[in-house]
Protein backbone atom coordinates (compact mmCIF):
# COMPACT_ATOMS: atom_id res chain seq x y z
CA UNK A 1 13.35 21.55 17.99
CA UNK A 2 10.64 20.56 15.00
CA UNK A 3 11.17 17.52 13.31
CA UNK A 4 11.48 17.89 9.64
CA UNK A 5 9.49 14.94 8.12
CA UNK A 6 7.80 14.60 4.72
CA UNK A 7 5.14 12.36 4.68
CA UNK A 8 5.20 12.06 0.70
CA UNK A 9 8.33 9.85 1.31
CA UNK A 10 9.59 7.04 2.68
CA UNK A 11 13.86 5.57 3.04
CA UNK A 12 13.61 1.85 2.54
CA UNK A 13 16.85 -0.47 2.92
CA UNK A 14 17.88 -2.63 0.52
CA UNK A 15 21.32 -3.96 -0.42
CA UNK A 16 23.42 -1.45 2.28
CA UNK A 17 21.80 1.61 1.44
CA UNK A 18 18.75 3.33 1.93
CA UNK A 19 16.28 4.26 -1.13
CA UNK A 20 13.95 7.19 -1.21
CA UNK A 21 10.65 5.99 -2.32
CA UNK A 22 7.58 8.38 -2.84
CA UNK A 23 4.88 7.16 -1.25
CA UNK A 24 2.53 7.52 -5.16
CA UNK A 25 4.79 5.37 -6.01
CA UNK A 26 3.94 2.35 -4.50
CA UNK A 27 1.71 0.12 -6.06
CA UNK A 28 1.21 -2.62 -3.22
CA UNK A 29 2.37 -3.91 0.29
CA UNK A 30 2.09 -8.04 0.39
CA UNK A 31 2.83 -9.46 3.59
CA UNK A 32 4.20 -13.06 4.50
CA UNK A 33 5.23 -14.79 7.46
CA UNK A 34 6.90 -11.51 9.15
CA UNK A 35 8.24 -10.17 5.82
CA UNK A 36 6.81 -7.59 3.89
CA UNK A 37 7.38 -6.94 0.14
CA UNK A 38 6.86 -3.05 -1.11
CA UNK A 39 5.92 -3.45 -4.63
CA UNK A 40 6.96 0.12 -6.13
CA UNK A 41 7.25 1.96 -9.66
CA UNK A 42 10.94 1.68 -9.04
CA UNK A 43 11.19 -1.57 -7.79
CA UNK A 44 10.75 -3.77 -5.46
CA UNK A 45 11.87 -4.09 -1.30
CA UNK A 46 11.74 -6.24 1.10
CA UNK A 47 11.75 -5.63 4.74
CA UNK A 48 11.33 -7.44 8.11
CA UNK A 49 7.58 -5.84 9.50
CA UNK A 50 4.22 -6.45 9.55
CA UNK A 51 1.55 -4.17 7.34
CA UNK A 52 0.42 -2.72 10.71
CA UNK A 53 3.55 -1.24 11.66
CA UNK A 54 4.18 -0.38 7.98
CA UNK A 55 0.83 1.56 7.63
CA UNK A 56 1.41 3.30 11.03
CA UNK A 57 4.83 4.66 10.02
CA UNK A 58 3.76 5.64 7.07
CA UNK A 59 0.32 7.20 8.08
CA UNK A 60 -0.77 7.89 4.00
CA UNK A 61 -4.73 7.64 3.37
CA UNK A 62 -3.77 6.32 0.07
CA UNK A 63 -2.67 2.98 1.52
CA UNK A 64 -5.83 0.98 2.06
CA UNK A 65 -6.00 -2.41 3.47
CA UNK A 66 -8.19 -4.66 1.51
CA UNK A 67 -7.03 -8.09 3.09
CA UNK A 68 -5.00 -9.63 5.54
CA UNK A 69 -2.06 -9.84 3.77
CA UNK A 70 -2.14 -6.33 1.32
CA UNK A 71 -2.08 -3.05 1.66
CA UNK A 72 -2.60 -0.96 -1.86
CA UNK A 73 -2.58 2.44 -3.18
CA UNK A 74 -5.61 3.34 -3.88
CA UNK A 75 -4.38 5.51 -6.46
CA UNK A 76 -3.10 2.76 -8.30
CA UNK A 77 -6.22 0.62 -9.14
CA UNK A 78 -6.60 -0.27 -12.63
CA UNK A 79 -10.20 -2.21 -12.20
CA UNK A 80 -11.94 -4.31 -9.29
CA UNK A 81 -14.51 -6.21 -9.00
CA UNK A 82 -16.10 -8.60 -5.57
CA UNK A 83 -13.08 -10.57 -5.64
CA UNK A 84 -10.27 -8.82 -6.73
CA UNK A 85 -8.31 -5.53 -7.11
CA UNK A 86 -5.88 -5.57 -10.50
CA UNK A 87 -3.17 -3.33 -10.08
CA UNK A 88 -0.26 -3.47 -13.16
CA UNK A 89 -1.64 -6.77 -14.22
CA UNK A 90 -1.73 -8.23 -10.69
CA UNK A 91 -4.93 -9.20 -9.24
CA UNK A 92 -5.16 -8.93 -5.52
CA UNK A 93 -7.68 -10.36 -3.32
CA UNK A 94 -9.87 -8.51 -1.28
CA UNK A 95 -11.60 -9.71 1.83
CA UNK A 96 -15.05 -9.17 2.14
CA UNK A 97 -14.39 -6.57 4.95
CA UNK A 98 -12.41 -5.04 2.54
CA UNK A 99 -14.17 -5.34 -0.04
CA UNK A 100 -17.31 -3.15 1.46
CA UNK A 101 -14.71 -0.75 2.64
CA UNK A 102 -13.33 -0.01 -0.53
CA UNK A 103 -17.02 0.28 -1.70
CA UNK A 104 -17.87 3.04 0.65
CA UNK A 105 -14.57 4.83 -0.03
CA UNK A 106 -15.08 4.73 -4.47
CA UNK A 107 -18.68 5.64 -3.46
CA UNK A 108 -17.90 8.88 -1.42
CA UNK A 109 -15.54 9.58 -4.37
CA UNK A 110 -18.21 9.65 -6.60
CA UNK A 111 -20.36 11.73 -4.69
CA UNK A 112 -18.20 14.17 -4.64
């Protein structure tokens, strides 16, 4: 039997029921001492993970990690610069492993 699964979505708990979230919608992943928080168009949700297992279930090239502790959508990015990512008024900060990556990934996006 195929498994029907759309990878444009994602069912996150919060308060005893499960929300569908679309995966453009999310605007950052922060994570803190086990806990991550999904910061989203429609809200936000918390959940008991790591942004490894997060990004693995969720397998979207739009989620980029840029630092330890955040995950964005790449999609999302209002302005960066070496230090920061703003996204909705919130500036982010990016690693400097990060930092080159995101680089390489806005320069192939130009090239093309």
């Amino acid at each position: 039997m195929e498994k029907c699964v759309n990878r444009d979505i994602v069912f996150i708990p919060k308060s005893h029921a499960f929300y569908k979230v679309y995966i453009d919608d999310i605007f950052y992943v922060h994570a803190d001492h086990g806990c991550i928080k999904i910061i989203t168009e429609v809200g936000k949700f918390s959940l008991s993970s790591t942004l490894k297992r997060f990004k693995e279930q969720i397998d979207s090239p739009c989620l980029f990690k840029i630092h330890r502790s955040y995950l964005i959508n790449v999609n999302k990015i209002d302005s960066f610069n070496n230090e920061f990512v703003v996204i909705r008024n919130t500036s982010i900060p990016i690693s400097q492993n990060g930092r080159e990556k995101l680089y390489e990934r806005v320069m192939k996006l130009r090239s093309k």
